[in-house]
PDB file of N, CA and C in Angstrom:
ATOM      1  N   UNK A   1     -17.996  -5.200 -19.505  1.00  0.00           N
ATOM      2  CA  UNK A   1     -18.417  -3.853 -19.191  1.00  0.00           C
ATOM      3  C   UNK A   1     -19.875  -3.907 -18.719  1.00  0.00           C
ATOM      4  N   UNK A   2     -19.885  -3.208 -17.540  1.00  0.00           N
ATOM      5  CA  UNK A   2     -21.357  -3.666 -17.265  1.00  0.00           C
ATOM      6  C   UNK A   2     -22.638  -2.445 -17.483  1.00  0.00           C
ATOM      7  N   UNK A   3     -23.521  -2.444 -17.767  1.00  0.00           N
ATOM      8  CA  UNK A   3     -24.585  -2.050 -18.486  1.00  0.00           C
ATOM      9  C   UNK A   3     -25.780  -2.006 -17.763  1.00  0.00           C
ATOM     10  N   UNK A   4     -26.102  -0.834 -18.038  1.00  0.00           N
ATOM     11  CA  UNK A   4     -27.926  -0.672 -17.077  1.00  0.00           C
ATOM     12  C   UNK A   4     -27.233   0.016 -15.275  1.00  0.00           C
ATOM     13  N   UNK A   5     -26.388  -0.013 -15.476  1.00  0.00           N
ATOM     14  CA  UNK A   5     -25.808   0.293 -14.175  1.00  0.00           C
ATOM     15  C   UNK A   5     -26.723   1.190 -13.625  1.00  0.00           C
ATOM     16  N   UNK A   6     -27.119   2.362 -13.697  1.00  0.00           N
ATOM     17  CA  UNK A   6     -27.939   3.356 -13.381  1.00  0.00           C
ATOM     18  C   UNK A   6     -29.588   2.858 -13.250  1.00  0.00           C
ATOM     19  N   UNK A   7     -29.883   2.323 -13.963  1.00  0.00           N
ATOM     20  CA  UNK A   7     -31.294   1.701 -13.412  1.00  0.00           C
ATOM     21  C   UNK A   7     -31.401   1.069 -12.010  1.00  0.00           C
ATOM     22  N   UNK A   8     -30.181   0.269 -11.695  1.00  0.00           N
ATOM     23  CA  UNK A   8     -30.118  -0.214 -10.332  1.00  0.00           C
ATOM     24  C   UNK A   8     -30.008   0.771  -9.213  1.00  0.00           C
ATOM     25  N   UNK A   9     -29.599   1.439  -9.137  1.00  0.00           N
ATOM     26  CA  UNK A   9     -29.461   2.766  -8.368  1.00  0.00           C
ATOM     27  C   UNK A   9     -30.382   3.767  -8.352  1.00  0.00           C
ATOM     28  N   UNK A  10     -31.195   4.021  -9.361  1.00  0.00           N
ATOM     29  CA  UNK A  10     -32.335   4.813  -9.728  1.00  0.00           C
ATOM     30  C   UNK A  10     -33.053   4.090  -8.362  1.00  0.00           C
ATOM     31  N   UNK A  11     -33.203   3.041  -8.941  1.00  0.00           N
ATOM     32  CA  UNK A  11     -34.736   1.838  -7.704  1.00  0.00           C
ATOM     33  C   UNK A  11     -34.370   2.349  -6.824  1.00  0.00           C
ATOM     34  N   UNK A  12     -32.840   2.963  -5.947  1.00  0.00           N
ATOM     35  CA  UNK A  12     -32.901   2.398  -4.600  1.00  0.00           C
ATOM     36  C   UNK A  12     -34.207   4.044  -3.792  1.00  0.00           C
ATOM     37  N   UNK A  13     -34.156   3.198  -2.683  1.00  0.00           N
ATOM     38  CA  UNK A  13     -35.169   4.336  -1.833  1.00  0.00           C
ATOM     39  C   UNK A  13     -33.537   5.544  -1.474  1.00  0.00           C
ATOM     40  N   UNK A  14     -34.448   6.576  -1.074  1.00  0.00           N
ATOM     41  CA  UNK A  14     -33.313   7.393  -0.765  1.00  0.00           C
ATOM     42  C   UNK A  14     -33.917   8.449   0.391  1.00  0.00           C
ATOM     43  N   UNK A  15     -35.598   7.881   0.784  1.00  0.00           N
ATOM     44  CA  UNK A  15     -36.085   8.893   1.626  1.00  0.00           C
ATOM     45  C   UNK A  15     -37.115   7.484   2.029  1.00  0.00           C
ATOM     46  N   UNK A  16     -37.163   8.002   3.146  1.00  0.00           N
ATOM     47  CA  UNK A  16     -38.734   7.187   4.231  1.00  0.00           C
ATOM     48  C   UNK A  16     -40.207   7.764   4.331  1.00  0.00           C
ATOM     49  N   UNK A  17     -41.287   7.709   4.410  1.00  0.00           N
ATOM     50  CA  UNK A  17     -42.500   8.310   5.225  1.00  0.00           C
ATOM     51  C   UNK A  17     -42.411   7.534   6.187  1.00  0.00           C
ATOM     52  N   UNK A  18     -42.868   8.414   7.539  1.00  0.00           N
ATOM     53  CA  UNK A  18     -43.363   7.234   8.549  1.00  0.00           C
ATOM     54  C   UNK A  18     -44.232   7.957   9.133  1.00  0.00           C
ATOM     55  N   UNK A  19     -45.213   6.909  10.089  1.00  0.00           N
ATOM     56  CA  UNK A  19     -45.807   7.806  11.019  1.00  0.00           C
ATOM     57  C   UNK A  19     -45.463   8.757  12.056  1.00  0.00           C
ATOM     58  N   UNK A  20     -46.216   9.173  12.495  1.00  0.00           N
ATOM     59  CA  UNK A  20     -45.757  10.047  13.749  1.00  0.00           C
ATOM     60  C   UNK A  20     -45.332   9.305  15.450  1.00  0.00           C
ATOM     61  N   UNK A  21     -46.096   8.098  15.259  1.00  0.00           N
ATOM     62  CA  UNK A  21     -46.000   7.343  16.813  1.00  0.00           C
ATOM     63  C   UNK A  21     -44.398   6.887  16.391  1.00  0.00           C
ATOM     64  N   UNK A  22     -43.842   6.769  15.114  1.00  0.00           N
ATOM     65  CA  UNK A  22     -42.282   5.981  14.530  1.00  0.00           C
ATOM     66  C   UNK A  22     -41.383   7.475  14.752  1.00  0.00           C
ATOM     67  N   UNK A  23     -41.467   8.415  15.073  1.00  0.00           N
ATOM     68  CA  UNK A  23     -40.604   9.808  14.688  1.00  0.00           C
ATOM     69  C   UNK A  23     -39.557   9.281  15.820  1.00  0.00           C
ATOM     70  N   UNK A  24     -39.799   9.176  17.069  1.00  0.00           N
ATOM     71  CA  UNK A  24     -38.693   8.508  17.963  1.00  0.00           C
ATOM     72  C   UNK A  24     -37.555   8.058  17.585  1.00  0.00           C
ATOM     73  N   UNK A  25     -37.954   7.022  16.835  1.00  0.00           N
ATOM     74  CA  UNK A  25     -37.138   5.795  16.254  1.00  0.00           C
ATOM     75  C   UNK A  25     -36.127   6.539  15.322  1.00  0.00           C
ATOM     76  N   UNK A  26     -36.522   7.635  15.021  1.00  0.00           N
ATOM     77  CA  UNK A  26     -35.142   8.875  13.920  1.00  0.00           C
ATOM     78  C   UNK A  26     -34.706   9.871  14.441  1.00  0.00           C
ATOM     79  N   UNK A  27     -35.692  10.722  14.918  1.00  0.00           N
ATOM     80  CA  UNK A  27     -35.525  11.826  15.820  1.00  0.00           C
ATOM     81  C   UNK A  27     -33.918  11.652  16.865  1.00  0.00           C
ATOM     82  N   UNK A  28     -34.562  10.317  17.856  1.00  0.00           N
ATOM     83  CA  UNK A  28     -33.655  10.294  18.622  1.00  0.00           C
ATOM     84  C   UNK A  28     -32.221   9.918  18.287  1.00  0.00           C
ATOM     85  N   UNK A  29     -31.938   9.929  17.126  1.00  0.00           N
ATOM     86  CA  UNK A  29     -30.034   9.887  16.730  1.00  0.00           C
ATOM     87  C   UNK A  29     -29.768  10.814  16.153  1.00  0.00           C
ATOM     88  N   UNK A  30     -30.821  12.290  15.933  1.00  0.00           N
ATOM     89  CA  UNK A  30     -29.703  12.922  14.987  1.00  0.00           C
ATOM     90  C   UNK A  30     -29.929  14.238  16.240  1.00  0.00           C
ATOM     91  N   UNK A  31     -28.814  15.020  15.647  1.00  0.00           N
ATOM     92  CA  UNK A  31     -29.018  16.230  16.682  1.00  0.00           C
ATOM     93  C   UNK A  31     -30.083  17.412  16.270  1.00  0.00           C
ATOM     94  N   UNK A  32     -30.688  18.087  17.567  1.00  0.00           N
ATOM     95  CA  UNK A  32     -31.983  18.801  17.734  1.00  0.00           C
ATOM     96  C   UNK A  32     -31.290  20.237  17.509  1.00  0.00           C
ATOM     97  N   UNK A  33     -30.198  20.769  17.170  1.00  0.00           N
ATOM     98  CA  UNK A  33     -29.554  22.226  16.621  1.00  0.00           C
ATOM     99  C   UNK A  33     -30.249  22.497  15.418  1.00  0.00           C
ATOM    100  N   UNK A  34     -30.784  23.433  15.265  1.00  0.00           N
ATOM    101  CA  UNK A  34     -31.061  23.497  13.375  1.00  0.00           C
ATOM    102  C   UNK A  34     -29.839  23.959  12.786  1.00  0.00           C
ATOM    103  N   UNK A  35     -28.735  24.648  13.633  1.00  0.00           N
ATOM    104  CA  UNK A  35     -27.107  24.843  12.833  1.00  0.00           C
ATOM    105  C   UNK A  35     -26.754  23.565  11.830  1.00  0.00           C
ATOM    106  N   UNK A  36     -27.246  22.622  12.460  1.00  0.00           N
ATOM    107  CA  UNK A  36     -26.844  20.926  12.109  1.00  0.00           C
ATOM    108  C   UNK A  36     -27.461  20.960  10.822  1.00  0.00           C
ATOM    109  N   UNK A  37     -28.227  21.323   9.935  1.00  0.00           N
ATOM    110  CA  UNK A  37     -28.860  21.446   8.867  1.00  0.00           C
ATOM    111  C   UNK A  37     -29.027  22.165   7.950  1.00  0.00           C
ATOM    112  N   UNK A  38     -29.180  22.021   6.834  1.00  0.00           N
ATOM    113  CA  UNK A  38     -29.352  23.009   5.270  1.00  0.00           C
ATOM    114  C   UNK A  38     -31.086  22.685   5.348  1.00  0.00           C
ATOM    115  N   UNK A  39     -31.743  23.728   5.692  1.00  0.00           N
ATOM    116  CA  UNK A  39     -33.247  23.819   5.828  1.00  0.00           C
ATOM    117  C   UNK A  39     -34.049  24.747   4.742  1.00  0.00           C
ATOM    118  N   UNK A  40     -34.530  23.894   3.879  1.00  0.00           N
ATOM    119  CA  UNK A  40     -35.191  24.884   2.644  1.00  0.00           C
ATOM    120  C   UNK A  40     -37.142  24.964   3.145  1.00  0.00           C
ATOM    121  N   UNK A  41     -37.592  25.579   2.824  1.00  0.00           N
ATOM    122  CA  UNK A  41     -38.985  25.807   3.307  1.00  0.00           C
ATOM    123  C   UNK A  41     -39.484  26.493   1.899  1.00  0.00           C
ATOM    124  N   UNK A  42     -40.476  25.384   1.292  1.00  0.00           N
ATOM    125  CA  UNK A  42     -41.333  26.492   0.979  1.00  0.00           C
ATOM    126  C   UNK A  42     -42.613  26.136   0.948  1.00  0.00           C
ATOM    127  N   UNK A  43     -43.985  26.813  -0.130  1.00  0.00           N
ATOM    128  CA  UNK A  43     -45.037  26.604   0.273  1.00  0.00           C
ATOM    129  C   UNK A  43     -45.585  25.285   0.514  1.00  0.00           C
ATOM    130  N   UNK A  44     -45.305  23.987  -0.172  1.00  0.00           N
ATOM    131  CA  UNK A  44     -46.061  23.005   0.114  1.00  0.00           C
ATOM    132  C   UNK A  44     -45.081  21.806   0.696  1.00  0.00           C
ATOM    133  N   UNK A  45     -44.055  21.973   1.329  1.00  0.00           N
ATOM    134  CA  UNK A  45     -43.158  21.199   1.939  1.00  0.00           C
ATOM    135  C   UNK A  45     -41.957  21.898   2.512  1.00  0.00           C
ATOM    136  N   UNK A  46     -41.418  21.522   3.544  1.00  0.00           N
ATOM    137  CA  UNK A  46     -40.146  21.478   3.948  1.00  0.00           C
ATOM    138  C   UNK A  46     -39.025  20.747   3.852  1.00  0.00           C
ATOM    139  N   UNK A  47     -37.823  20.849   3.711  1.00  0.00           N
ATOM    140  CA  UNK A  47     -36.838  19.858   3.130  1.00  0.00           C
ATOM    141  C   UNK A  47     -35.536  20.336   4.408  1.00  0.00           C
ATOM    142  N   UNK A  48     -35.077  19.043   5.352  1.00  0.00           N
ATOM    143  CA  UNK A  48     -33.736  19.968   5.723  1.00  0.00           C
ATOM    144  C   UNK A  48     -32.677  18.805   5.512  1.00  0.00           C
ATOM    145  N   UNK A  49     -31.414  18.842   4.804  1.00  0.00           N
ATOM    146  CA  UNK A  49     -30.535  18.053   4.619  1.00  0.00           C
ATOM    147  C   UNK A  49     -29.512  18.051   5.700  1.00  0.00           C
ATOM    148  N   UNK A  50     -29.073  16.946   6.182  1.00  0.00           N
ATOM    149  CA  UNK A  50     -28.377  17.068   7.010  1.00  0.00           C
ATOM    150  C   UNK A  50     -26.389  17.783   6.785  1.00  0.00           C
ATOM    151  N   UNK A  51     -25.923  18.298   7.806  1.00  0.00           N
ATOM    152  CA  UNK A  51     -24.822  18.859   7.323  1.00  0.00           C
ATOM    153  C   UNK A  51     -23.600  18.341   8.102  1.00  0.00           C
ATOM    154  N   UNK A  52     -24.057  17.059   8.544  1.00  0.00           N
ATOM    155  CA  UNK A  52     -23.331  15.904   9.880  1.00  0.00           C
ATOM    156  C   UNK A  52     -23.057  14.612   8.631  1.00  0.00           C
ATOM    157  N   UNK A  53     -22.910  13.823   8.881  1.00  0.00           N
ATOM    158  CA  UNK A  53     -22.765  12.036   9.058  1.00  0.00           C
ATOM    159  C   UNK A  53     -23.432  11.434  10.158  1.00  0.00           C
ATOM    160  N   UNK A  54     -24.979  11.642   9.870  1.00  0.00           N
ATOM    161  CA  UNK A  54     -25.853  10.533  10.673  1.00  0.00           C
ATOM    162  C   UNK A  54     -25.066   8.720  11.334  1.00  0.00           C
ATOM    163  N   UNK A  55     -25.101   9.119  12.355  1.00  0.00           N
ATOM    164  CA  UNK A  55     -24.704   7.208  12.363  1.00  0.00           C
ATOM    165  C   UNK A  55     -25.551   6.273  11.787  1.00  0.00           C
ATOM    166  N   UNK A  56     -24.857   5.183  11.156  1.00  0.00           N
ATOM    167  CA  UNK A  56     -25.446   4.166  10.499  1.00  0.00           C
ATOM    168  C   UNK A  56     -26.594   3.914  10.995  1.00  0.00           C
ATOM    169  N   UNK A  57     -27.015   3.403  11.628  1.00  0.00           N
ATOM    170  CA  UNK A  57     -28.022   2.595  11.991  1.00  0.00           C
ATOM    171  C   UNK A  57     -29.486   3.431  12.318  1.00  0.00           C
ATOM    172  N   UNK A  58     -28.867   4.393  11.330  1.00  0.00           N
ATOM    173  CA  UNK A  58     -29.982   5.748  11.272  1.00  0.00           C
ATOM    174  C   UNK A  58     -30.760   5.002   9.503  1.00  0.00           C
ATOM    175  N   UNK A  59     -30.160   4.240   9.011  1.00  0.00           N
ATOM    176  CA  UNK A  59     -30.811   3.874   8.276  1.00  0.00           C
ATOM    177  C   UNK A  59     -30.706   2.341   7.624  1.00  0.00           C
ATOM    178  N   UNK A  60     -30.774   1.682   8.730  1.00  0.00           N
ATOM    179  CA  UNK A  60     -31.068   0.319   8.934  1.00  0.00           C
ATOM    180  C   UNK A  60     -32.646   0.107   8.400  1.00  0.00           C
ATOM    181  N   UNK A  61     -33.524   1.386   7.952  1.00  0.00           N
ATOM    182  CA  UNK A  61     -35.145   0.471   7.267  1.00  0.00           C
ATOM    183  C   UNK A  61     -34.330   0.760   6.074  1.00  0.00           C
ATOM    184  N   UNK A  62     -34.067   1.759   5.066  1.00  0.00           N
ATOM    185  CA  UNK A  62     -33.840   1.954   4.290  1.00  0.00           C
ATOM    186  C   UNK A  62     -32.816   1.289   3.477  1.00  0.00           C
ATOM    187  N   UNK A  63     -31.895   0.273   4.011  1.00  0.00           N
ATOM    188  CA  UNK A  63     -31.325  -0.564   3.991  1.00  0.00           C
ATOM    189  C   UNK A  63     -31.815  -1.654   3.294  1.00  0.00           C
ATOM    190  N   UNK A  64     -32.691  -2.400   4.453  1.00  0.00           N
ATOM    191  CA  UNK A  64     -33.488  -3.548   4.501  1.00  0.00           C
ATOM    192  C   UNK A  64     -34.583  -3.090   3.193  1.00  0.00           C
ATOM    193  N   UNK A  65     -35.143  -2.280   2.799  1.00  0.00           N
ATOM    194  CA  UNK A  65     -35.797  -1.969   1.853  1.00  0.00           C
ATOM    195  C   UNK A  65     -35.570  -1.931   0.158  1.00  0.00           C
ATOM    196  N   UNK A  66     -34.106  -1.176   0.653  1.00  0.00           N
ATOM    197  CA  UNK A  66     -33.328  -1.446  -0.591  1.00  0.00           C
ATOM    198  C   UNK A  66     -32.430  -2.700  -1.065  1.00  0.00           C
ATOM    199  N   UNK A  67     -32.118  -3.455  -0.021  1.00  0.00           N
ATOM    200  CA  UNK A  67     -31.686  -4.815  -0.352  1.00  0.00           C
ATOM    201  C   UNK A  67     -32.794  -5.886  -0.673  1.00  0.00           C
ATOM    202  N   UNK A  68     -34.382  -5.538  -0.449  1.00  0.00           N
ATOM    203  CA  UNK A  68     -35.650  -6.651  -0.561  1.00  0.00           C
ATOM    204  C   UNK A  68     -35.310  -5.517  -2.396  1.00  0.00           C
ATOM    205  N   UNK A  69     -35.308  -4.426  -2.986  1.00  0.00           N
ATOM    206  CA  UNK A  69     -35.773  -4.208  -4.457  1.00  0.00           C
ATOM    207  C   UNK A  69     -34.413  -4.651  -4.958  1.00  0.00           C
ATOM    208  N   UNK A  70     -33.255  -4.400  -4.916  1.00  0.00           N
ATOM    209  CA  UNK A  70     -31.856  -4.791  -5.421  1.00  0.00           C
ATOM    210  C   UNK A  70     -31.805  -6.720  -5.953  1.00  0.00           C
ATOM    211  N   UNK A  71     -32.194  -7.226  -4.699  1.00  0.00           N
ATOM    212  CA  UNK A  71     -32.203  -8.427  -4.848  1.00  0.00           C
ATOM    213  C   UNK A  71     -33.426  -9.281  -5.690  1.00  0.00           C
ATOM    214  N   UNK A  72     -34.221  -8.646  -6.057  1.00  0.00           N
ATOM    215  CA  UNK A  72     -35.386  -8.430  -6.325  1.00  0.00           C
ATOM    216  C   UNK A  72     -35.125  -9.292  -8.136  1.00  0.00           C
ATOM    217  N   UNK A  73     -35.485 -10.852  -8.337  1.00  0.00           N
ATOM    218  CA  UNK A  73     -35.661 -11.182  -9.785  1.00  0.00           C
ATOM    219  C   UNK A  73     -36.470 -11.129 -10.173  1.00  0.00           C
ATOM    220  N   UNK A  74     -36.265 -10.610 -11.542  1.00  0.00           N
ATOM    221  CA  UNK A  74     -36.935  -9.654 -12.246  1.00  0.00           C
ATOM    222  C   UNK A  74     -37.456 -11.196 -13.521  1.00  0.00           C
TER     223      UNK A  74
END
């Protein structure tokens, strides 16, 4: 029975920062409709979840990020 299960999953990333010269590199695969989104706003941030299935390779860093902490001996 395996154990701690949830700590491994806790680690993983589940969001990016990037710069602004990198927005391209995301921007350009998902669609520019705001219909396409669940958009919450309030005073010190904006949040919009997507309401599609991004194609994969929409998160090829987040990937690579989470397989360098997963693999990661401790």
């Amino acid at each position: 029975m395996p154990w701690h299960c949830s700590r491994d999953v806790s680690r993983l990333f589940t969001k990016i920062n990037f710069e602004e010269y990198e927005s391209g590199k995301y921007f350009n695969q998902i669609p520019e409709n705001p219909e396409k989104y669940d958009i919450h706003f309030s005073k010190n941030c904006n949040v919009a979840g997507f309401k599609f299935k991004p194609k994969d390779k929409i998160y090829i860093d987040l990937d690579e990020v989470n397989e360098l902490v997963y693999t990661k001996k401790e």
